[in-house]
C-alpha atoms as a PDB file:
ATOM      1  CA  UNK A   1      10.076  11.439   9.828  1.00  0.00           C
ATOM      2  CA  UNK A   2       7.963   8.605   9.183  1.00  0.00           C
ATOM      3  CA  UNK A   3       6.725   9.762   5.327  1.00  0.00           C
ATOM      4  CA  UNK A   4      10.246   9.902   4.308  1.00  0.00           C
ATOM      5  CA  UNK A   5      10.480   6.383   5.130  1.00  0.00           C
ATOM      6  CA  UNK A   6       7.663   5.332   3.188  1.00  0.00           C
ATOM      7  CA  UNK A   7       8.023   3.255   0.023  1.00  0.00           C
ATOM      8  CA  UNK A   8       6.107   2.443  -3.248  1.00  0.00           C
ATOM      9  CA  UNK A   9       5.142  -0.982  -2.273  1.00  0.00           C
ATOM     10  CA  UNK A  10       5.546  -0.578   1.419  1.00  0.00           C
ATOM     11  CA  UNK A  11       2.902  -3.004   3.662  1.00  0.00           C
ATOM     12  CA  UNK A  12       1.412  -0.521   6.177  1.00  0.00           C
ATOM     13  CA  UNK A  13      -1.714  -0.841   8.234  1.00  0.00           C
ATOM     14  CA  UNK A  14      -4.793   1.098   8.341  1.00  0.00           C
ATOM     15  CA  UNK A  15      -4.569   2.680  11.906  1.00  0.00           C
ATOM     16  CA  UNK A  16      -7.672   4.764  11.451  1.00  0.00           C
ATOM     17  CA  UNK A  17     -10.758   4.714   9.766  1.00  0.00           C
ATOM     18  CA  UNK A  18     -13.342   2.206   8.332  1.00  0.00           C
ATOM     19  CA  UNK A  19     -10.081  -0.103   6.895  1.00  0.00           C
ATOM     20  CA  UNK A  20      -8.423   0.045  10.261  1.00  0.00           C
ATOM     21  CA  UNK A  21      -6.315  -3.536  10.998  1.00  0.00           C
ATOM     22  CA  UNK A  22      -6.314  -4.404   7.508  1.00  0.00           C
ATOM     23  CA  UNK A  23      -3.245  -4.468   5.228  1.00  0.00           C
ATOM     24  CA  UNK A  24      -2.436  -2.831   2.529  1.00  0.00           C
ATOM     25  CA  UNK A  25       0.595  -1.488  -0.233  1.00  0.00           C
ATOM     26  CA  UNK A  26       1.660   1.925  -0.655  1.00  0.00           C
ATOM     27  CA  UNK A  27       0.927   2.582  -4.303  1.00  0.00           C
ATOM     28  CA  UNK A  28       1.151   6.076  -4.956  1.00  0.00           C
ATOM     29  CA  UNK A  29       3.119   9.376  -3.381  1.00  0.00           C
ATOM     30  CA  UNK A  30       0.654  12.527  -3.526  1.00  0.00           C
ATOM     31  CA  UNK A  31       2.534  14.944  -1.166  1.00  0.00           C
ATOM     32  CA  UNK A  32       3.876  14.693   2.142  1.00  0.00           C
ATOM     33  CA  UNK A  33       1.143  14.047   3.682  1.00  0.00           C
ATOM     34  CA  UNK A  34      -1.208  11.566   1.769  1.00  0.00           C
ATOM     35  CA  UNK A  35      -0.407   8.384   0.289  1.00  0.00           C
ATOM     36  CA  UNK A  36      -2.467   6.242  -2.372  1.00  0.00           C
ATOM     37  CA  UNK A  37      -3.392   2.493  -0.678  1.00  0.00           C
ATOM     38  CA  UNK A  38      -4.529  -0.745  -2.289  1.00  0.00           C
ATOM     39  CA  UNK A  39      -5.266  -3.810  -1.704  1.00  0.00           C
ATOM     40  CA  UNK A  40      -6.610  -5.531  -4.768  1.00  0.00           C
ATOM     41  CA  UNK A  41      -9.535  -6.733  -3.035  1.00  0.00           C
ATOM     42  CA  UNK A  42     -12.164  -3.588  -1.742  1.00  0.00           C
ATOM     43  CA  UNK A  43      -9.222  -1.105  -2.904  1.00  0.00           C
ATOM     44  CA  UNK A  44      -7.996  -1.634  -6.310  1.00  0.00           C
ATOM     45  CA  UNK A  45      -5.464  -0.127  -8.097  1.00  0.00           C
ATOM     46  CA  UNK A  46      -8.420   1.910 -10.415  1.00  0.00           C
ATOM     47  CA  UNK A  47      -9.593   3.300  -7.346  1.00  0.00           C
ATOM     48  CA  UNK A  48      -7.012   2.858  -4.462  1.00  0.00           C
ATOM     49  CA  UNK A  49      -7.551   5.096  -0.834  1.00  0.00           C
ATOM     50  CA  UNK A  50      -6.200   8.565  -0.285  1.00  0.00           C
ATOM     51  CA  UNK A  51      -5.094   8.142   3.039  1.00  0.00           C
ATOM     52  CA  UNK A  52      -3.185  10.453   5.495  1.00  0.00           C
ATOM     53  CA  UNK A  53       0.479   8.730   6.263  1.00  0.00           C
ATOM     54  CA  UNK A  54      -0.041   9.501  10.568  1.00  0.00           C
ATOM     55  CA  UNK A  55      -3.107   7.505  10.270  1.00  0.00           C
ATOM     56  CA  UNK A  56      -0.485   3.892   8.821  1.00  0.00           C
ATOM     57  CA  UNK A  57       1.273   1.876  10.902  1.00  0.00           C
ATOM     58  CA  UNK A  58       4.281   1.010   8.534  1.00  0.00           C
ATOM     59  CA  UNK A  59       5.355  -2.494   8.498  1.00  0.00           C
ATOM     60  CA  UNK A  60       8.993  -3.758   7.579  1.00  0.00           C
ATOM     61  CA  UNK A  61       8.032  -5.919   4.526  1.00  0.00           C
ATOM     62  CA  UNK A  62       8.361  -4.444   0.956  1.00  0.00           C
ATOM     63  CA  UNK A  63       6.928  -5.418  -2.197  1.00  0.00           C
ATOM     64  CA  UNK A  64      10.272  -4.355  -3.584  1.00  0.00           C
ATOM     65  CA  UNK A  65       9.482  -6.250  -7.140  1.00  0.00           C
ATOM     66  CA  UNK A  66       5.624  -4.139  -7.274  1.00  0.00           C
ATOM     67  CA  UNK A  67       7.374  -1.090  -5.788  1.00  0.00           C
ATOM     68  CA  UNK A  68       9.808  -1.531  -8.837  1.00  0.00           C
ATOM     69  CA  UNK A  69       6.944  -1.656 -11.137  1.00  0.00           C
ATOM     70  CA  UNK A  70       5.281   1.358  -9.586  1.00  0.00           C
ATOM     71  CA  UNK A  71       8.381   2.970 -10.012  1.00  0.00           C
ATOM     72  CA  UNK A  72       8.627   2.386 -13.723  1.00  0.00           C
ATOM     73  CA  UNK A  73       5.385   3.088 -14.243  1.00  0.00           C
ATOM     74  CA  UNK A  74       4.655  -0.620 -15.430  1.00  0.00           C
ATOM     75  CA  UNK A  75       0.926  -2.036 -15.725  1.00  0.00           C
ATOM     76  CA  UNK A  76       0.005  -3.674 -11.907  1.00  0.00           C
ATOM     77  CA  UNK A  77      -2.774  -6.014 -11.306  1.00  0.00           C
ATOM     78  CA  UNK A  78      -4.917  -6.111  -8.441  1.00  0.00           C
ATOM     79  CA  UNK A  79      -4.349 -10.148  -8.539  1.00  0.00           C
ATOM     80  CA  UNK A  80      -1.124  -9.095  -7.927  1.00  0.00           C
ATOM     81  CA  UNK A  81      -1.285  -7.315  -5.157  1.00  0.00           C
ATOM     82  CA  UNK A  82      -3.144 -10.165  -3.557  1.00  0.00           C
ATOM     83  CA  UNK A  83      -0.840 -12.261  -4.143  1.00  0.00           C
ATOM     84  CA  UNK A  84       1.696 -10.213  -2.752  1.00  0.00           C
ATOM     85  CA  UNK A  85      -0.064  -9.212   0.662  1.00  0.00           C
ATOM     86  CA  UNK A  86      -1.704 -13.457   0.759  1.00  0.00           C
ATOM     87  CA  UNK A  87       2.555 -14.766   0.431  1.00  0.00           C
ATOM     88  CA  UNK A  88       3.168 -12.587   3.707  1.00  0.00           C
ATOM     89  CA  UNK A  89       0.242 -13.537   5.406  1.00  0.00           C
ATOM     90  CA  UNK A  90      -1.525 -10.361   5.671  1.00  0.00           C
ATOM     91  CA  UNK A  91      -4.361 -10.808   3.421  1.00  0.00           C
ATOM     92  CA  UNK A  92      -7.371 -10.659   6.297  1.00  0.00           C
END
């Protein structure tokens, strides 16, 4: 199944809803179901998107050094995340 395959720091793509085509991280696991989004830019990491997982297209990149942080429960910045999303060319 797809949410088991889901990572903290995954790049997946809003399929649905007002976001949908635009990129974004996985920052946050709330069941099996939903997953916490940001992008740093109109969803920050103060107030990311509760968003169901069959509504993301997952992508094969990883943020594995944010995921990491995520992880650990280390401070994130949105800049960041930008950055991060910008170096693989999915910052639209």
């Amino acid at each position: 199944m797809m949410e088991d395959k889901l990572k903290l720091g995954q790049i997946v793509v809003a399929k649905a809803g007002r976001e949908k085509g635009k990129a974004f991280l996985v920052i946050g696991r709330l069941d099996h179901e939903y997953v916490l989004i940001a992008n740093g830019v109109n969803r920050t990491i103060d107030k990311p998107k509760k968003k169901k997982i069959k509504h993301l297209e997952k992508r094969p990149e990883i943020a594995r050094e944010l995921g990491q942080k995520f992880k650990n429960g280390d401070k994130v910045f949105d800049a960041e995340l930008r950055k991060s999303l910008r170096s693989m060319g999915l910052d639209k």
